[in-house]
N, C-alpha and C. Protein backbone atom coordinates (compact mmCIF):
# COMPACT_ATOMS: atom_id res chain seq x y z
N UNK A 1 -66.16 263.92 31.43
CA UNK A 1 -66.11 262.73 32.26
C UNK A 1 -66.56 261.52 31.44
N UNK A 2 -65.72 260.50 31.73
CA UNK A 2 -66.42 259.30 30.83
C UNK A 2 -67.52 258.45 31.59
N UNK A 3 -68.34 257.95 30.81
CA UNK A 3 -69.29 256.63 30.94
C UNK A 3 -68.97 256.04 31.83
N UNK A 4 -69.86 255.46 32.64
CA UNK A 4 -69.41 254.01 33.52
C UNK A 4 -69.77 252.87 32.85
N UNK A 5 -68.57 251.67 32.83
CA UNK A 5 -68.67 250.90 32.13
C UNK A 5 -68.54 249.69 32.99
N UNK A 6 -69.78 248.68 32.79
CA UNK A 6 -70.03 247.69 33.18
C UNK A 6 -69.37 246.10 32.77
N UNK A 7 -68.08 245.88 33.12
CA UNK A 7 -67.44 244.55 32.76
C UNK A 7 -67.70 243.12 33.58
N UNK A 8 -67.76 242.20 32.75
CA UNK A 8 -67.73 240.84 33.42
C UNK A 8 -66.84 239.87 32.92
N UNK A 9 -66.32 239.05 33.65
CA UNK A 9 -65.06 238.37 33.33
C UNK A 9 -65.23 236.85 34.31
N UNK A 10 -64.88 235.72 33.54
CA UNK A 10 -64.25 234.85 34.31
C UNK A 10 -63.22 234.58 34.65
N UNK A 11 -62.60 234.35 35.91
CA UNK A 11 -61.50 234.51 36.65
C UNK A 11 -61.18 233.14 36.92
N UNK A 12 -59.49 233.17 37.66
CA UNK A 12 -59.47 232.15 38.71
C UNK A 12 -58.89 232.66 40.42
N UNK A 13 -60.11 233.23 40.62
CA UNK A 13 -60.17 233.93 42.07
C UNK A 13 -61.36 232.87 42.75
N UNK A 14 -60.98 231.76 43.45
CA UNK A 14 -61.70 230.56 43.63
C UNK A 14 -61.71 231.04 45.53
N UNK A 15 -60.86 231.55 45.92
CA UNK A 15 -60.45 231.83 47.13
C UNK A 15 -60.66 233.18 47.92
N UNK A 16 -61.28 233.16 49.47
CA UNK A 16 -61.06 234.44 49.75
C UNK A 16 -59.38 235.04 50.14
N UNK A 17 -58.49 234.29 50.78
CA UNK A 17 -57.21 234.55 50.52
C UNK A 17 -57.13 234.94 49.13
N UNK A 18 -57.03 234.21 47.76
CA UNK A 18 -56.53 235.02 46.94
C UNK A 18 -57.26 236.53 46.31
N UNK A 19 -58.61 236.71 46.98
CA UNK A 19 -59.93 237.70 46.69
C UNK A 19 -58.48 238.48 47.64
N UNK A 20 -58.51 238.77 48.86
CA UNK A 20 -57.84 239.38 50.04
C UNK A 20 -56.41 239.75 48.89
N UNK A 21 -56.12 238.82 48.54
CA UNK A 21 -54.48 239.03 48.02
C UNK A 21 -55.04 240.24 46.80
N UNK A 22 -55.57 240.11 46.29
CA UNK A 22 -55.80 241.29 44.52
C UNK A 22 -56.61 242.39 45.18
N UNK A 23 -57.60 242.54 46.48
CA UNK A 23 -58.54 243.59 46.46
C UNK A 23 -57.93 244.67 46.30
N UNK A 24 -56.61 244.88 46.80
CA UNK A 24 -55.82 246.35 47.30
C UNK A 24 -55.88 246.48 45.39
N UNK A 25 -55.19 245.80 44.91
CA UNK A 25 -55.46 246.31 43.29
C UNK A 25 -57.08 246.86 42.84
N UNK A 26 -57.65 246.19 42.74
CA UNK A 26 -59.17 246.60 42.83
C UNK A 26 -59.34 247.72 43.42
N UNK A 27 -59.05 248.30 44.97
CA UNK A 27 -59.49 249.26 45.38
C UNK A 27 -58.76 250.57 45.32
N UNK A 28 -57.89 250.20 44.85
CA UNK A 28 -56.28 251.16 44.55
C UNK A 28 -56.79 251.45 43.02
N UNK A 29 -57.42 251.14 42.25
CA UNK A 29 -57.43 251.40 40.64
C UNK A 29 -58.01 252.67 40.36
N UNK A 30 -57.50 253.90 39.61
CA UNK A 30 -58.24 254.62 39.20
C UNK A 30 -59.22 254.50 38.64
N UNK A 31 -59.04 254.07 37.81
CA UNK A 31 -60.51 253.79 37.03
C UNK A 31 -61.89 252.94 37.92
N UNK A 32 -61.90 252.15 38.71
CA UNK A 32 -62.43 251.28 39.23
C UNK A 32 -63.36 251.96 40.04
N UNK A 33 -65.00 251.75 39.76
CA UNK A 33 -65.81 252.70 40.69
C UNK A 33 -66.10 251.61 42.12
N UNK A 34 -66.69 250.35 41.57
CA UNK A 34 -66.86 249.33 42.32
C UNK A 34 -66.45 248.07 41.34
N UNK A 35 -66.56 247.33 42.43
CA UNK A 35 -66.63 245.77 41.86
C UNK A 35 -66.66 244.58 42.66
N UNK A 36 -66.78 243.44 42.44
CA UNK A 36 -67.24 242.17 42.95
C UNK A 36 -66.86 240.90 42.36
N UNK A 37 -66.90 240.01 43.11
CA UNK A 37 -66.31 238.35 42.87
C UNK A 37 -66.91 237.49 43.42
N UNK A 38 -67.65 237.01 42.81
CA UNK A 38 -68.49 235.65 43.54
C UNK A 38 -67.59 234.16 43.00
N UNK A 39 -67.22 234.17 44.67
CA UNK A 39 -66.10 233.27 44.85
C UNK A 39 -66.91 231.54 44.71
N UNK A 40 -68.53 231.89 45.03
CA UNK A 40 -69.23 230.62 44.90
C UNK A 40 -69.56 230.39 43.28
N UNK A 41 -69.78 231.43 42.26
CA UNK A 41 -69.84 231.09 41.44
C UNK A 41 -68.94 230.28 40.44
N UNK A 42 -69.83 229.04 39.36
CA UNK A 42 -67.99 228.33 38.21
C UNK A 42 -67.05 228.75 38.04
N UNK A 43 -67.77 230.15 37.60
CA UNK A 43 -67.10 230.91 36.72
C UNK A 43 -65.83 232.01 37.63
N UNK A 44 -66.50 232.13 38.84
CA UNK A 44 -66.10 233.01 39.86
C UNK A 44 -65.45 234.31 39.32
N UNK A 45 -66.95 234.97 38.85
CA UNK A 45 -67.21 235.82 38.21
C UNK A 45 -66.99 237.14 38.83
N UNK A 46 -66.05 237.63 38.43
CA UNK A 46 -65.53 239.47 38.47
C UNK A 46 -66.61 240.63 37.67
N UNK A 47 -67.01 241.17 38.72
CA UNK A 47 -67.90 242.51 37.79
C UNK A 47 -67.78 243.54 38.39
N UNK A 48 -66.85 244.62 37.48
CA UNK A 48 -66.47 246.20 37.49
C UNK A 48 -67.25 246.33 37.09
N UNK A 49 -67.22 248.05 37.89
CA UNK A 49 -67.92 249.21 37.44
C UNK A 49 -66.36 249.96 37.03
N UNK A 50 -66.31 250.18 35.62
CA UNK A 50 -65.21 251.29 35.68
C UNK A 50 -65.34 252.62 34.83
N UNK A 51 -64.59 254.02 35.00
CA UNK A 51 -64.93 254.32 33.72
C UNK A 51 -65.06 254.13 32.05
N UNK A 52 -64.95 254.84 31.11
CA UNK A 52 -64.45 254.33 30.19
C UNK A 52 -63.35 254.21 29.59
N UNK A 53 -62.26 255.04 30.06
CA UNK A 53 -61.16 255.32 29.77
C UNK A 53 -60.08 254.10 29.28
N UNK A 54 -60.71 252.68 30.72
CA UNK A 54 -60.17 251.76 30.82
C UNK A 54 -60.59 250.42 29.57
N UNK A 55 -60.19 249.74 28.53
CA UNK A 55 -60.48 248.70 28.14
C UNK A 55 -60.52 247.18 28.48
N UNK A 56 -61.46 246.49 28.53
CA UNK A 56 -61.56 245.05 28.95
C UNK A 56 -60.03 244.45 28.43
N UNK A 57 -59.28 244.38 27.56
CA UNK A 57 -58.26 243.80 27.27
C UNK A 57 -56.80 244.75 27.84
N UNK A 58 -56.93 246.02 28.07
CA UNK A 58 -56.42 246.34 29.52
C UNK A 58 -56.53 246.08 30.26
N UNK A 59 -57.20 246.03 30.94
CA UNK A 59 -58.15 245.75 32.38
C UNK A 59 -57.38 243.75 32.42
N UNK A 60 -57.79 243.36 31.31
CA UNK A 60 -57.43 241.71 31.67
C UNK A 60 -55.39 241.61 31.68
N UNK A 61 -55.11 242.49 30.69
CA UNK A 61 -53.68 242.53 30.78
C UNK A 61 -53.01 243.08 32.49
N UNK A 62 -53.35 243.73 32.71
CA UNK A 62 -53.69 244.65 34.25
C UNK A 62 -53.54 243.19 35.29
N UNK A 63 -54.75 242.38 35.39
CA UNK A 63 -54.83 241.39 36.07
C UNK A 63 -54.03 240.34 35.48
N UNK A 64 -53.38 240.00 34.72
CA UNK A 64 -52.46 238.88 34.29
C UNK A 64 -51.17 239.01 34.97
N UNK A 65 -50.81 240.13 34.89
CA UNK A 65 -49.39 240.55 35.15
C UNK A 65 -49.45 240.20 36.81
N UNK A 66 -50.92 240.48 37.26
CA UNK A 66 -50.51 240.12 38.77
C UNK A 66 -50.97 238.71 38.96
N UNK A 67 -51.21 238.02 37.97
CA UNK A 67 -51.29 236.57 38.29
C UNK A 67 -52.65 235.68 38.72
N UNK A 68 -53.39 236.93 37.57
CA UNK A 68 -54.70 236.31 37.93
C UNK A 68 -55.19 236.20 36.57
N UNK A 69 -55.87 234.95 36.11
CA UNK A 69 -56.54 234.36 35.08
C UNK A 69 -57.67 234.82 34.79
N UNK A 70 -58.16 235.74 33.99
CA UNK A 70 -59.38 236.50 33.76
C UNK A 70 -59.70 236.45 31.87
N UNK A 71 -60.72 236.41 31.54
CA UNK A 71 -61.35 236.54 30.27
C UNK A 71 -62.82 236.91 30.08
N UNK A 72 -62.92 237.58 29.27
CA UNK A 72 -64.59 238.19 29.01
C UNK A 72 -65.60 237.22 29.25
N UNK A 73 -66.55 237.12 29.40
CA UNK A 73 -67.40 236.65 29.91
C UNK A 73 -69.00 237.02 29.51
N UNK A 74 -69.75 236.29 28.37
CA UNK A 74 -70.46 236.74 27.44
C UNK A 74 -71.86 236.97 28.28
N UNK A 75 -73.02 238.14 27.91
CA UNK A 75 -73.92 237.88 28.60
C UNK A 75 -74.57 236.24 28.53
């Protein structure tokens, strides 16, 4: 079994409509244990729990294709 791996990303998920529009991806993901979007935060900051299987530059390619603006996000 792999690691759980802790990602953070800045997004442009500014909205709960567009939060509502991507969750089914989020909750539909294999890899995906949990995760979260603070729609009040600048940055409106995305943080998975996933295994490891999955890579942050997967994971961001993953969300591009459905039209959401995401990049790493340094501690």
């Amino acid at each position: 079994m792999n690691a759980i791996t802790i990602m953070v990303f800045r997004t442009n998920i500014k909205t709960k409509k567009k939060l509502k529009h991507i969750s089914s991806f989020f909750n539909n993901h294999s890899n995906i244990h949990d995760w979260s979007v603070d729609i009040e935060d600048i940055d409106n900051v995305l943080r998975i729990e996933a295994n490891g299987s999955i890579t942050k530059t997967g994971f961001i390619n993953e969300l591009k294709a459905k039209g959401v603006y995401c990049e790493t996000l340094s501690d």
